[in-house]
PDB file of N, CA and C in Angstrom:
ATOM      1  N   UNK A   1     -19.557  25.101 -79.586  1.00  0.00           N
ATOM      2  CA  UNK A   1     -18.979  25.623 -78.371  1.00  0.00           C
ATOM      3  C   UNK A   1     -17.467  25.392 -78.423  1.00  0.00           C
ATOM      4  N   UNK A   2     -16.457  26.323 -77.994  1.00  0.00           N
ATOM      5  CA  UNK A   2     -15.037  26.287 -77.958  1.00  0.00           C
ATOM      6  C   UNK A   2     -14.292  26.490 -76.572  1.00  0.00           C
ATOM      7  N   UNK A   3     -13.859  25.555 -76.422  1.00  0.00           N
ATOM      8  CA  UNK A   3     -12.982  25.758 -75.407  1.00  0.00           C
ATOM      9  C   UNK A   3     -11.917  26.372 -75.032  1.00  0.00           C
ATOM     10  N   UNK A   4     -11.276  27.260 -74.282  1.00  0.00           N
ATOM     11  CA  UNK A   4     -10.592  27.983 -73.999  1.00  0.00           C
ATOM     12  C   UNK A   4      -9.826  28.036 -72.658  1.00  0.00           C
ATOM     13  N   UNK A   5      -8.650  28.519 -72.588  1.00  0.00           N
ATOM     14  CA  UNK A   5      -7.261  28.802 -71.366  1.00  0.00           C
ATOM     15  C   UNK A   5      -7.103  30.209 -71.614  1.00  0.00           C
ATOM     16  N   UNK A   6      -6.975  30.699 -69.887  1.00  0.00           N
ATOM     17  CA  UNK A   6      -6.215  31.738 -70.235  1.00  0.00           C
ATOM     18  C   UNK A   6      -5.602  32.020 -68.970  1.00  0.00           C
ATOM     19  N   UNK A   7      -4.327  32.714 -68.855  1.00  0.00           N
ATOM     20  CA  UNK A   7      -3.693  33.209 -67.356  1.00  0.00           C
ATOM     21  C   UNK A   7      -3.878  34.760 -66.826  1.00  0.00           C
ATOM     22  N   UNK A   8      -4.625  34.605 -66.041  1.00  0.00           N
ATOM     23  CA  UNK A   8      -5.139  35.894 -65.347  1.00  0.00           C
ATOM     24  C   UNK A   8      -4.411  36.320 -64.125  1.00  0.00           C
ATOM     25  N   UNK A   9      -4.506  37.573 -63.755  1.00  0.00           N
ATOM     26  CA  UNK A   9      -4.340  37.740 -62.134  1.00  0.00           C
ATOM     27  C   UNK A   9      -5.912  37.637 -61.185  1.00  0.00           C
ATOM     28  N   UNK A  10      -5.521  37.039 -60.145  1.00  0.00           N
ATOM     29  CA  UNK A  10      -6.737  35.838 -59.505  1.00  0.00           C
ATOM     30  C   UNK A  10      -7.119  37.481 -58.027  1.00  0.00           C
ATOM     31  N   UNK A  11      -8.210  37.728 -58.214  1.00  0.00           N
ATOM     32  CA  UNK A  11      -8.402  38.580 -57.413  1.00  0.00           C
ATOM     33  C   UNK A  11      -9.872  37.835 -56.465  1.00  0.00           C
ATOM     34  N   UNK A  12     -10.677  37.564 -56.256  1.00  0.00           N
ATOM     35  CA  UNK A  12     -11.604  36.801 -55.524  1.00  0.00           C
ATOM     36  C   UNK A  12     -12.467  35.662 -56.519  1.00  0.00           C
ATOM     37  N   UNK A  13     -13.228  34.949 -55.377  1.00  0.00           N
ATOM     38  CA  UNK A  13     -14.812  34.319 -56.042  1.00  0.00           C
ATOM     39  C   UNK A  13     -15.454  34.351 -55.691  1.00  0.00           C
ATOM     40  N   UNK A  14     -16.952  34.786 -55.916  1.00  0.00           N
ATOM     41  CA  UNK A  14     -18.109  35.137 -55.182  1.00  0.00           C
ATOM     42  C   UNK A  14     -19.011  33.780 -55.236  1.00  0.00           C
ATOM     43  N   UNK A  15     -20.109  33.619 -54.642  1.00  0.00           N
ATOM     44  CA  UNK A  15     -21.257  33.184 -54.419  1.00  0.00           C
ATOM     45  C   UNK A  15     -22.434  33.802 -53.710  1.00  0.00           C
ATOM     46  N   UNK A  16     -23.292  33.731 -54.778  1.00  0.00           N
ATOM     47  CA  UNK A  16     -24.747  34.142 -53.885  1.00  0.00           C
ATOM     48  C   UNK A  16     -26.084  33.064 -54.900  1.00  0.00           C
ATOM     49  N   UNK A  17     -27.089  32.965 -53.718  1.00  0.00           N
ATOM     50  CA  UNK A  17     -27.724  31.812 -54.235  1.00  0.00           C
ATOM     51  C   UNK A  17     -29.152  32.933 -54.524  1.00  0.00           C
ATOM     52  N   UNK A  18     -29.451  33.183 -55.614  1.00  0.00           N
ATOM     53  CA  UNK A  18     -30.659  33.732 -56.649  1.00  0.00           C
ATOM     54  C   UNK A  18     -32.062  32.885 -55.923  1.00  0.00           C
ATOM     55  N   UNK A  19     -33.311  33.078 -56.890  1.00  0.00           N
ATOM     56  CA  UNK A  19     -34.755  32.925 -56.421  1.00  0.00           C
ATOM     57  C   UNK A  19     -33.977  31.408 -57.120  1.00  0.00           C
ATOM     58  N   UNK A  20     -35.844  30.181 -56.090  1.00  0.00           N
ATOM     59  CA  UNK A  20     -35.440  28.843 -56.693  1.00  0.00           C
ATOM     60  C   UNK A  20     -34.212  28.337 -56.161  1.00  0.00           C
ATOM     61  N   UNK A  21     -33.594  28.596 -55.706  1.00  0.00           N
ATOM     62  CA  UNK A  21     -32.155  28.159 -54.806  1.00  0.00           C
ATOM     63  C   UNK A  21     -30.794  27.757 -55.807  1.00  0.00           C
ATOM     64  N   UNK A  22     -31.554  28.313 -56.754  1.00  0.00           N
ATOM     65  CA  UNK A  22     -30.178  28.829 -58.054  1.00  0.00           C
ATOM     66  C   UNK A  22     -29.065  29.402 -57.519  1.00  0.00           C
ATOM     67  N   UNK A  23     -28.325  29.096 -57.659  1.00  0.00           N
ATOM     68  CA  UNK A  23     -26.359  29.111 -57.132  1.00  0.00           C
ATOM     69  C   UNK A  23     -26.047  30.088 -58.040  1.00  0.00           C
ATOM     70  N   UNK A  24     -24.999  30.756 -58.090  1.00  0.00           N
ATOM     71  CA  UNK A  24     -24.078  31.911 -58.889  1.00  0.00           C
ATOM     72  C   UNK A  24     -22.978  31.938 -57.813  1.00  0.00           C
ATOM     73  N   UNK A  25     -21.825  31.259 -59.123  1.00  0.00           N
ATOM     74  CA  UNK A  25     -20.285  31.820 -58.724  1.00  0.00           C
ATOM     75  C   UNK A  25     -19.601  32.076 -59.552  1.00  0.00           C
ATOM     76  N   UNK A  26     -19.080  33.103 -59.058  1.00  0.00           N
ATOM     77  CA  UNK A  26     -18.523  34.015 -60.451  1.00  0.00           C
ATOM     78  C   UNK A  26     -17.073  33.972 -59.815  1.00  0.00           C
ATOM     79  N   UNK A  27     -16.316  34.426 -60.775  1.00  0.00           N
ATOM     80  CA  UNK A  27     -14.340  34.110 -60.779  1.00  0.00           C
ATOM     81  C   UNK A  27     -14.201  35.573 -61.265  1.00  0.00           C
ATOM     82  N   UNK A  28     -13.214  36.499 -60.350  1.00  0.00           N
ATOM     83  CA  UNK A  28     -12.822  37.797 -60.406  1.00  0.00           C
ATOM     84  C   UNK A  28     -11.461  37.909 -60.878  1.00  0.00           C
ATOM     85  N   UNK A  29     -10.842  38.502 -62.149  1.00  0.00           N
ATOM     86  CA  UNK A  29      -9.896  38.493 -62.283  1.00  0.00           C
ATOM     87  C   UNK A  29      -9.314  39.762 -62.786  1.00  0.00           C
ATOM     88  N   UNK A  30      -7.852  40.051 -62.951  1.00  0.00           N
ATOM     89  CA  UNK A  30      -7.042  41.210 -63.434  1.00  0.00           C
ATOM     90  C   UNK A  30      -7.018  40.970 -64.559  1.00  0.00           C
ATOM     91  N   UNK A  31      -7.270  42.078 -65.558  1.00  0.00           N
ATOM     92  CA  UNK A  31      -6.486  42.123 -66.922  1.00  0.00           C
ATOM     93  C   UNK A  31      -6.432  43.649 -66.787  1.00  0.00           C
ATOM     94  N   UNK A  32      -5.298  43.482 -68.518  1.00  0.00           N
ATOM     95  CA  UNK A  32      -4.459  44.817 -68.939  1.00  0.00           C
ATOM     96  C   UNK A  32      -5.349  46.189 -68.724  1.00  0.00           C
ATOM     97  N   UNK A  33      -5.557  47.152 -67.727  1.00  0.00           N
ATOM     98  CA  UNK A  33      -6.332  48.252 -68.493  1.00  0.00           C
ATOM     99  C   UNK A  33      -6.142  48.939 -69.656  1.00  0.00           C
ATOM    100  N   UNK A  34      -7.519  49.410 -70.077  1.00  0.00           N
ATOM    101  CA  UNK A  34      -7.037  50.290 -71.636  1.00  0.00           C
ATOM    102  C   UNK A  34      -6.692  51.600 -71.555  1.00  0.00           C
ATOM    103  N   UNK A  35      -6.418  52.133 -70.459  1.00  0.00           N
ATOM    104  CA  UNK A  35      -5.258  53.355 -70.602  1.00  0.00           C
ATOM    105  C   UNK A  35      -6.736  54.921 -70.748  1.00  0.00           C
ATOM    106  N   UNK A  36      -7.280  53.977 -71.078  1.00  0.00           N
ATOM    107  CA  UNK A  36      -8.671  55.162 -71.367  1.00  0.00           C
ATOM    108  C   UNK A  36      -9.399  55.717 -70.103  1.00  0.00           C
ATOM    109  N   UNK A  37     -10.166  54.188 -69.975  1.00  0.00           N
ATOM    110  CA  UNK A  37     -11.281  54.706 -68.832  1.00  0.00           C
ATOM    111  C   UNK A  37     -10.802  53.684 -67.540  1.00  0.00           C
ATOM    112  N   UNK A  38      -9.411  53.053 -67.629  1.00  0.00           N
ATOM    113  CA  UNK A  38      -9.434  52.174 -66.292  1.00  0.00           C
ATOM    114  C   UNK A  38      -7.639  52.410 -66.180  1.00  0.00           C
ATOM    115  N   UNK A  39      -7.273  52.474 -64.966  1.00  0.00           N
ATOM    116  CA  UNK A  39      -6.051  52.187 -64.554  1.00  0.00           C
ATOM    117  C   UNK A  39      -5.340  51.057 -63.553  1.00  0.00           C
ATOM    118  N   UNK A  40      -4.522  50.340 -63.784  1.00  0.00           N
ATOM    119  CA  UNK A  40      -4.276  49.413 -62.709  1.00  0.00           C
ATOM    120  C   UNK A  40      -4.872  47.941 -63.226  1.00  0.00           C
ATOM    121  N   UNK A  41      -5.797  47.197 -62.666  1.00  0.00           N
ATOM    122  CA  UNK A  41      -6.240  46.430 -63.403  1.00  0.00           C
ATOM    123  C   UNK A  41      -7.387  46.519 -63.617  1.00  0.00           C
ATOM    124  N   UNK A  42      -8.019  45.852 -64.663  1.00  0.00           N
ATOM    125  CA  UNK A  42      -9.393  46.010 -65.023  1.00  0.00           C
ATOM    126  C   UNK A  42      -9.830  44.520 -64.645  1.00  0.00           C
ATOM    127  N   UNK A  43     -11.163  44.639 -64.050  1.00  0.00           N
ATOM    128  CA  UNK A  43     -11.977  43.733 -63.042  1.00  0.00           C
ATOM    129  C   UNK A  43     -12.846  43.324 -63.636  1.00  0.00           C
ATOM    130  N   UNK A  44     -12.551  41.992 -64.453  1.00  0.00           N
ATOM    131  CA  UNK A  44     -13.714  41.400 -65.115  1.00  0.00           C
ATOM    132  C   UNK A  44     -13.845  40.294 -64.150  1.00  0.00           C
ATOM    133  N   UNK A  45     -15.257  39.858 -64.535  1.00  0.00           N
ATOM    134  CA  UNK A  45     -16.223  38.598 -63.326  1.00  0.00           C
ATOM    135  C   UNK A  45     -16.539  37.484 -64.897  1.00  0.00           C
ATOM    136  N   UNK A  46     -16.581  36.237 -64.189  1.00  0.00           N
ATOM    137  CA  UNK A  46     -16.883  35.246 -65.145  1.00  0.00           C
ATOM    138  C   UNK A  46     -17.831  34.320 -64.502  1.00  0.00           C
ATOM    139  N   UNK A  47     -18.864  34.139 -64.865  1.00  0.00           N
ATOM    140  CA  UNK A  47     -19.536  32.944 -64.192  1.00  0.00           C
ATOM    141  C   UNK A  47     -19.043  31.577 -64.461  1.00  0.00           C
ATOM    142  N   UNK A  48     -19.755  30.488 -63.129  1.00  0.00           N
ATOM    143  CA  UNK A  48     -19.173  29.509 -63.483  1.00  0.00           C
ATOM    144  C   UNK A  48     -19.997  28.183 -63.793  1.00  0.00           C
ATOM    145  N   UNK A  49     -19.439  26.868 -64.313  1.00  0.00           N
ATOM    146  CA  UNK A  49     -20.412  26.053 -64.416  1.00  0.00           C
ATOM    147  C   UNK A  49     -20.993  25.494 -63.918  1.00  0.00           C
ATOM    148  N   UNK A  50     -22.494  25.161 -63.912  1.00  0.00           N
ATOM    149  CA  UNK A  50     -23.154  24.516 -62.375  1.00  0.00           C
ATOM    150  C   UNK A  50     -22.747  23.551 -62.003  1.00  0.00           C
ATOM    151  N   UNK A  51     -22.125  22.706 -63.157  1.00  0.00           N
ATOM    152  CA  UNK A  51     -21.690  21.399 -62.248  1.00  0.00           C
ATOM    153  C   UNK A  51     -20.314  21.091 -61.822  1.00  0.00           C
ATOM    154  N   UNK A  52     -19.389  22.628 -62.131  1.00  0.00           N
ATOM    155  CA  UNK A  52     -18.272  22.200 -60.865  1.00  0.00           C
ATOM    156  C   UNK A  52     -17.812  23.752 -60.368  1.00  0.00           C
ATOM    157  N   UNK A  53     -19.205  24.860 -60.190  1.00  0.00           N
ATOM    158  CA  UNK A  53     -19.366  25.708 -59.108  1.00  0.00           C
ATOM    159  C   UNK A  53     -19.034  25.683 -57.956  1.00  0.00           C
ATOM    160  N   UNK A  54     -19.125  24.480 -57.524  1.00  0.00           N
ATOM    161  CA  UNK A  54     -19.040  24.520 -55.599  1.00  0.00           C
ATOM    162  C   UNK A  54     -17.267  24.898 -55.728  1.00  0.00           C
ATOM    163  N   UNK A  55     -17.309  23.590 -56.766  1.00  0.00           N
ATOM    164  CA  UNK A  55     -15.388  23.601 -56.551  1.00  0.00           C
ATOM    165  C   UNK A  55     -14.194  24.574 -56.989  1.00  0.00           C
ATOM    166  N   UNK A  56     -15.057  25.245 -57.351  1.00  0.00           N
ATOM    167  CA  UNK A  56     -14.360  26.486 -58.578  1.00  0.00           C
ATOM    168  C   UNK A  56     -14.565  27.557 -57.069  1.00  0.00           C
ATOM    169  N   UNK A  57     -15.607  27.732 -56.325  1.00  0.00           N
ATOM    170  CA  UNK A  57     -15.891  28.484 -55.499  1.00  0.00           C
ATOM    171  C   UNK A  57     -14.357  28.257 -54.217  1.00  0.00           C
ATOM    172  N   UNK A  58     -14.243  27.018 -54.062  1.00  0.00           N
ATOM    173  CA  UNK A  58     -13.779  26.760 -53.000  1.00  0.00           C
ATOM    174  C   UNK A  58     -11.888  27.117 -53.366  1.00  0.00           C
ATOM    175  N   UNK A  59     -12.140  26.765 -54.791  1.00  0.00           N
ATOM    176  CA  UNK A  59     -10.572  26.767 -55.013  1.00  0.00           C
ATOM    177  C   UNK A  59     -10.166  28.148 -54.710  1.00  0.00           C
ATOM    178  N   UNK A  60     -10.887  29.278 -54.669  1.00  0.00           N
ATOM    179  CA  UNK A  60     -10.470  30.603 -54.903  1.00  0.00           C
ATOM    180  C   UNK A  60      -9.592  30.509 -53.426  1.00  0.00           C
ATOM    181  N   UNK A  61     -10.237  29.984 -52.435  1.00  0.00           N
ATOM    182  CA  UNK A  61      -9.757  30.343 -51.038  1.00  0.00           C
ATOM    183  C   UNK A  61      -8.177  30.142 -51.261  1.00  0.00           C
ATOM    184  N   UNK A  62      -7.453  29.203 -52.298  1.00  0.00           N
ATOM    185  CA  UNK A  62      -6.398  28.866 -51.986  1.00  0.00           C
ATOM    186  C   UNK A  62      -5.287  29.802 -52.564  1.00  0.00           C
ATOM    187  N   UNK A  63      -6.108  30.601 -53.139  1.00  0.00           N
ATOM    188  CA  UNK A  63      -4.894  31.799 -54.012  1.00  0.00           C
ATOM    189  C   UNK A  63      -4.683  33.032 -53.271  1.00  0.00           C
ATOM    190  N   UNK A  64      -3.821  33.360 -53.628  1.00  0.00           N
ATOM    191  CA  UNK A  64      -3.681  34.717 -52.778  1.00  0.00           C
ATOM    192  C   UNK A  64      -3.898  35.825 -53.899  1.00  0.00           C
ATOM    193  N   UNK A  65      -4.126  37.206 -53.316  1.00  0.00           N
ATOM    194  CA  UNK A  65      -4.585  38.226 -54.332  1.00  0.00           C
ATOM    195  C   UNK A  65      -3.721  38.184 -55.699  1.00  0.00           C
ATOM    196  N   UNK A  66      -4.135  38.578 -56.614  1.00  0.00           N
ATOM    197  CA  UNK A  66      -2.849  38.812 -57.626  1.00  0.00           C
ATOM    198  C   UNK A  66      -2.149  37.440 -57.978  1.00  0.00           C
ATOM    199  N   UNK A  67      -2.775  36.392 -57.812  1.00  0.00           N
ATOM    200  CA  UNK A  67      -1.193  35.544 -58.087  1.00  0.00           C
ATOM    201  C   UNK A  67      -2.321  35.003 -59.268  1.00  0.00           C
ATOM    202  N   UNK A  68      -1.256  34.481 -60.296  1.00  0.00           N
ATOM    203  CA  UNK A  68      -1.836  33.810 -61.550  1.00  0.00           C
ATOM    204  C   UNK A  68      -2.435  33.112 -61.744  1.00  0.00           C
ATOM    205  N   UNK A  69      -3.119  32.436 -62.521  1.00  0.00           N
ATOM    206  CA  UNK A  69      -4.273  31.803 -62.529  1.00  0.00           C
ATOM    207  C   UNK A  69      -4.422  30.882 -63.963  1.00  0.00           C
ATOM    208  N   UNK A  70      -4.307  29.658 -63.822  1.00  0.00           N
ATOM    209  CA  UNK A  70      -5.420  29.160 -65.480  1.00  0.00           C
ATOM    210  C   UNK A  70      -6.608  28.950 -65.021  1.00  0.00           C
ATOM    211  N   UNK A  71      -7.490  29.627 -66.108  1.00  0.00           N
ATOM    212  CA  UNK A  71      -9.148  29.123 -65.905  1.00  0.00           C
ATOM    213  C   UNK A  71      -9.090  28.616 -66.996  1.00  0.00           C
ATOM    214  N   UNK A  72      -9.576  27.795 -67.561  1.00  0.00           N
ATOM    215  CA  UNK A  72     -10.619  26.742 -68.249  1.00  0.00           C
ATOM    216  C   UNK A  72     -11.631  27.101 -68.722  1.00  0.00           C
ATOM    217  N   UNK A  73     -12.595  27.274 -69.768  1.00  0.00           N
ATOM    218  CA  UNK A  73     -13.826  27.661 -69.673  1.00  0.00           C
ATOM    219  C   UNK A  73     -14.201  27.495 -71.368  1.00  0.00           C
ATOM    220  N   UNK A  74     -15.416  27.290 -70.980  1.00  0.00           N
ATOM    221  CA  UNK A  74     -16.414  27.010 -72.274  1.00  0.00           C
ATOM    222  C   UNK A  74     -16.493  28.581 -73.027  1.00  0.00           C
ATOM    223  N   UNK A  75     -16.350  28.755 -74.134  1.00  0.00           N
ATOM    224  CA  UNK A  75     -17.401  29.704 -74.655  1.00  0.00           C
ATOM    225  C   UNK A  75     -18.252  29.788 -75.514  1.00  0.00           C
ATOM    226  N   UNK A  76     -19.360  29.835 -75.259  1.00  0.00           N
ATOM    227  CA  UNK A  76     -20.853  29.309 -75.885  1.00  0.00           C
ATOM    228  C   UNK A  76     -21.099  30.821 -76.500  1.00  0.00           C
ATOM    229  N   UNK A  77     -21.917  30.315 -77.624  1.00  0.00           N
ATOM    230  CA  UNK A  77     -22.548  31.568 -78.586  1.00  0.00           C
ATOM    231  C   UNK A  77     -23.588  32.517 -78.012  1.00  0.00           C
ATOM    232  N   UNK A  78     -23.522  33.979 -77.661  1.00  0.00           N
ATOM    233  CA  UNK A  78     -24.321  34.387 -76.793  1.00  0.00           C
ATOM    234  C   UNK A  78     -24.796  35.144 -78.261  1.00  0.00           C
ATOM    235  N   UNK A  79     -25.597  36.197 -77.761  1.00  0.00           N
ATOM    236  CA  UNK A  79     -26.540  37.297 -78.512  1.00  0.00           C
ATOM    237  C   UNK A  79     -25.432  38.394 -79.272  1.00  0.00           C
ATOM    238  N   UNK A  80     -25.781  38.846 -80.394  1.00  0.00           N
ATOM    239  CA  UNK A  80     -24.676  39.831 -81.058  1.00  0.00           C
ATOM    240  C   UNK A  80     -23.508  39.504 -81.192  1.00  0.00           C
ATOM    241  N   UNK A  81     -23.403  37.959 -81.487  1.00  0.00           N
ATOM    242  CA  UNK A  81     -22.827  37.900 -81.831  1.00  0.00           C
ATOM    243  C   UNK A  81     -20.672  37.809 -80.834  1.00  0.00           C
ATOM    244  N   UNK A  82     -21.968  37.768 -79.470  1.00  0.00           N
ATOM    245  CA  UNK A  82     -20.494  37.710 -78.435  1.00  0.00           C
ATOM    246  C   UNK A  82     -20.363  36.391 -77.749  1.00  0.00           C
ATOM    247  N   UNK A  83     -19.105  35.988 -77.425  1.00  0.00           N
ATOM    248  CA  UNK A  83     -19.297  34.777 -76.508  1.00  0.00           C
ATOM    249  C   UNK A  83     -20.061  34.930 -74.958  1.00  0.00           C
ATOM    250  N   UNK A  84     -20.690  33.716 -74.395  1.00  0.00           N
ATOM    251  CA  UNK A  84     -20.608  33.851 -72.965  1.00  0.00           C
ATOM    252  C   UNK A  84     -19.901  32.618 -72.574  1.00  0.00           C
ATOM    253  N   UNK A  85     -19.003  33.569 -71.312  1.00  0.00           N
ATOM    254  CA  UNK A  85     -17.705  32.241 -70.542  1.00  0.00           C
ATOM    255  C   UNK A  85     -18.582  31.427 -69.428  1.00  0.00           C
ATOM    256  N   UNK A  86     -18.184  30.371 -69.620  1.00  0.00           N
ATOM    257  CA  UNK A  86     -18.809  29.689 -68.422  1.00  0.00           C
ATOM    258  C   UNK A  86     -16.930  29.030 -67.996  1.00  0.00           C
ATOM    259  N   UNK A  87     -16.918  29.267 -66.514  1.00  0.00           N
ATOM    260  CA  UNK A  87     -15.865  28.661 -66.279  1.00  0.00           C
ATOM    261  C   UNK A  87     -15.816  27.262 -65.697  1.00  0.00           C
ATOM    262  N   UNK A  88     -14.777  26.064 -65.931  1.00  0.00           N
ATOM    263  CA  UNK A  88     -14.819  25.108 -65.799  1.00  0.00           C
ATOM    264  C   UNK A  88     -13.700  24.297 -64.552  1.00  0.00           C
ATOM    265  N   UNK A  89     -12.746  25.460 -64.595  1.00  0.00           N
ATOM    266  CA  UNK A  89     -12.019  24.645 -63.903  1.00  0.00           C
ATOM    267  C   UNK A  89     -10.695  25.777 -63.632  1.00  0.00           C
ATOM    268  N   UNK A  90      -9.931  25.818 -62.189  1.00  0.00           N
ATOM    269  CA  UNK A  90      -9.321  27.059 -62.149  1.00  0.00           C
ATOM    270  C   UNK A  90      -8.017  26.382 -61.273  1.00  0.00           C
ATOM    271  N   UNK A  91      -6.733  26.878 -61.443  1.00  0.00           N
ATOM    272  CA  UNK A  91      -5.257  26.064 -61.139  1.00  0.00           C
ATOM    273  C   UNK A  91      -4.557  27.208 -61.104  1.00  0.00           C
ATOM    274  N   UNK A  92      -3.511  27.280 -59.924  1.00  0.00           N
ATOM    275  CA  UNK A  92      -2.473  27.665 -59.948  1.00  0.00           C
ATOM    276  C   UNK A  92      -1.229  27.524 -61.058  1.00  0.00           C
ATOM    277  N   UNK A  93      -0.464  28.779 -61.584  1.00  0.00           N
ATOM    278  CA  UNK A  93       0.344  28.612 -63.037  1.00  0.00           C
ATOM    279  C   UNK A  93       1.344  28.196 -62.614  1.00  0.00           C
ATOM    280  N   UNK A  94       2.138  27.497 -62.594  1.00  0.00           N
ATOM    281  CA  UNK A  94       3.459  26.973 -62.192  1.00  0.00           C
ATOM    282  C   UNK A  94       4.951  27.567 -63.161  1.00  0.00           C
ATOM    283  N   UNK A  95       5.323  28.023 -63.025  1.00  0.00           N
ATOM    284  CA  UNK A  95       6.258  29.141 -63.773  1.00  0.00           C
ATOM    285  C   UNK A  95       7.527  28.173 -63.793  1.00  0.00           C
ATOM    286  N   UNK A  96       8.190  27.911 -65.092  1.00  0.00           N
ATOM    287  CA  UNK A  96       9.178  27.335 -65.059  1.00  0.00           C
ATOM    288  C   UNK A  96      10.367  27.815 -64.294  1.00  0.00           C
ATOM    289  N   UNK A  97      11.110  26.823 -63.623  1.00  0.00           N
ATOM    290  CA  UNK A  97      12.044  27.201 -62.920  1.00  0.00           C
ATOM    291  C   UNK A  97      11.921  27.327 -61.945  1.00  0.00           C
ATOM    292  N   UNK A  98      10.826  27.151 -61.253  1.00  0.00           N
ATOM    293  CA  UNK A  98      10.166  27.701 -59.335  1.00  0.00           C
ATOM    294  C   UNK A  98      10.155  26.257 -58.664  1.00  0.00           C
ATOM    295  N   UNK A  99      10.341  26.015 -57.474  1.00  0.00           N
ATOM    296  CA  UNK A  99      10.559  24.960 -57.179  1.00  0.00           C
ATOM    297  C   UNK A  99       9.481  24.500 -56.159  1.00  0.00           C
ATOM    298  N   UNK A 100       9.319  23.573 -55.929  1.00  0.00           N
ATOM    299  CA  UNK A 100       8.493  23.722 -54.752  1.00  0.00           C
ATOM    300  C   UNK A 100       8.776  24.057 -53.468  1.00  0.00           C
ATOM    301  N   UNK A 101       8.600  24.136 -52.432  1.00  0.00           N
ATOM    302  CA  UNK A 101       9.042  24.632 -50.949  1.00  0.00           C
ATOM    303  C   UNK A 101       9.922  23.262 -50.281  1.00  0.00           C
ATOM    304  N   UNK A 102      10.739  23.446 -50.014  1.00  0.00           N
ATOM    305  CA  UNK A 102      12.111  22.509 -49.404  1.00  0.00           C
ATOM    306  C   UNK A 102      11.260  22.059 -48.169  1.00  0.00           C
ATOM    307  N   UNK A 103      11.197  20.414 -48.247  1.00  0.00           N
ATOM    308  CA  UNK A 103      10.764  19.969 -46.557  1.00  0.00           C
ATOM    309  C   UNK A 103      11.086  20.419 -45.405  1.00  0.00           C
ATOM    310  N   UNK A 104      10.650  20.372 -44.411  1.00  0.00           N
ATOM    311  CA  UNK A 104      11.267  21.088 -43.056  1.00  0.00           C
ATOM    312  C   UNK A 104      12.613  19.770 -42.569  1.00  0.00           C
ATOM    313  N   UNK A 105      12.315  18.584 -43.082  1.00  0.00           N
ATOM    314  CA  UNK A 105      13.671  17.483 -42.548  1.00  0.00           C
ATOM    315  C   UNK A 105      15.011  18.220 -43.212  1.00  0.00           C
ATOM    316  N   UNK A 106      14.719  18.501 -44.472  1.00  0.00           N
ATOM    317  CA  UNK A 106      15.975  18.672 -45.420  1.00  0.00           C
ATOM    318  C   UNK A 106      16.266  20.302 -45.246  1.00  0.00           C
ATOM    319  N   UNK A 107      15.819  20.817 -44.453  1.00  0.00           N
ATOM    320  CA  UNK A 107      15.921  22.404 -43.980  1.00  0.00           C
ATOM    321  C   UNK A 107      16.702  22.574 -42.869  1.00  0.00           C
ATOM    322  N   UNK A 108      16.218  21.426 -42.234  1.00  0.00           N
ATOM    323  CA  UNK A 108      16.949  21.338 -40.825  1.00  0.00           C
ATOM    324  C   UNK A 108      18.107  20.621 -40.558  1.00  0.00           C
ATOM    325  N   UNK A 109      18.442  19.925 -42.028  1.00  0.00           N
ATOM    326  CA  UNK A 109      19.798  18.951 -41.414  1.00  0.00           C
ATOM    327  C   UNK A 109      20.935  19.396 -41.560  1.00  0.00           C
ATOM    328  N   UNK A 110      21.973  18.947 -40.461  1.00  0.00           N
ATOM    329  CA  UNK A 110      23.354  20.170 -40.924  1.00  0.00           C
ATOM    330  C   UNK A 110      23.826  19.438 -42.066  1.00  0.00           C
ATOM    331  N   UNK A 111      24.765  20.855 -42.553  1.00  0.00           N
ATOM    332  CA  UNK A 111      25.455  20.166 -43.572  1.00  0.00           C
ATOM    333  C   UNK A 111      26.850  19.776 -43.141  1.00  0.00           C
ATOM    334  N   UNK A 112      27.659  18.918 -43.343  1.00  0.00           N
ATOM    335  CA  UNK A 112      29.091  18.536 -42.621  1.00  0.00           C
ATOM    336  C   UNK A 112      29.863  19.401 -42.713  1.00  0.00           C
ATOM    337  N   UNK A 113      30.842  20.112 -41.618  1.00  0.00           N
ATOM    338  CA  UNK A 113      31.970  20.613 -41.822  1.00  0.00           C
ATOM    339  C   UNK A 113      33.098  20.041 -42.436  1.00  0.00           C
ATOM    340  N   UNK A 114      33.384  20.485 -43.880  1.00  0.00           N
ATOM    341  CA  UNK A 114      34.517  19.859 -44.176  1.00  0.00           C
ATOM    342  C   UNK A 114      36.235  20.116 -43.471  1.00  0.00           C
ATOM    343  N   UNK A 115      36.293  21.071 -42.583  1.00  0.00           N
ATOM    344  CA  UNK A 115      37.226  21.134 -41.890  1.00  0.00           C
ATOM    345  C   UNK A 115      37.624  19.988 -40.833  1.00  0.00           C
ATOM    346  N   UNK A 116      36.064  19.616 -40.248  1.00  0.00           N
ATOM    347  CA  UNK A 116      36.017  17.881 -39.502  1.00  0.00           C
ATOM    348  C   UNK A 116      36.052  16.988 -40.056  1.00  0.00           C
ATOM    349  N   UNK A 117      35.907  17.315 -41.304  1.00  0.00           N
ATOM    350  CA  UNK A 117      36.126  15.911 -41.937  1.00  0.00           C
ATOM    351  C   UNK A 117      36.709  14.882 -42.312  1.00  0.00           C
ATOM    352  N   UNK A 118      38.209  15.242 -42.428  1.00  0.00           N
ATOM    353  CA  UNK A 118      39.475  14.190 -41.489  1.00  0.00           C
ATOM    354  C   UNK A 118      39.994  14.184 -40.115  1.00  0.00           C
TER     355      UNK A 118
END
């Protein structure tokens, strides 16, 4: 099994609970279309792993449409020879150079007039 990163555009996460009270959450994301049969982005779904589903579910709430994404994820040897993703873990990309949001104290304090200042 190989582990894998990749940065996506973050479009939803689903949940629905199957027969047996089997869980499914899947991670919706943007990639490149192929110019062929898709335009805009192409909408692939990834399932996720059962044992940190709930949290992978919950994190989605915190992204907004479109904004970037690392997922995490296993890929295990499926049939023909293709992988299947199980996802593990999902984070906001932090883009060099972006800062975080300025406190509301340090937003609000004046800055001195240097004309008053002797």
């Amino acid at each position: 099994m190989a582990r894998s990163t990749m940065e996506v555009a973050f479009l939803g996460t689903q949940r629905f609970d199957g027969e047996n009270g089997q869980k499914y959450i899947k991670i919706f994301y943007g990639d490149e279309p192929d110019g062929k049969t898709e335009h805009g982005l192409s909408i692939i779904g990834m399932a996720a792993d059962d044992d940190v589903a709930d949290e992978i579910f919950h994190a989605g709430a915190k992204f907004e449409p479109l904004q970037l994404v690392r997922i995490t994820f296993d890929v295990a040897r499926g049939g023909q020879n293709k992988g299947k993703n199980l996802a593990l873990h999902m984070e906001a990309v932090e883009r060099p150079g972006t800062r975080p949001a300025s406190s509301p104290a340090a937003s609000t304090a004046k800055t001195p007039d240097p004309a008053k200042a002797n």
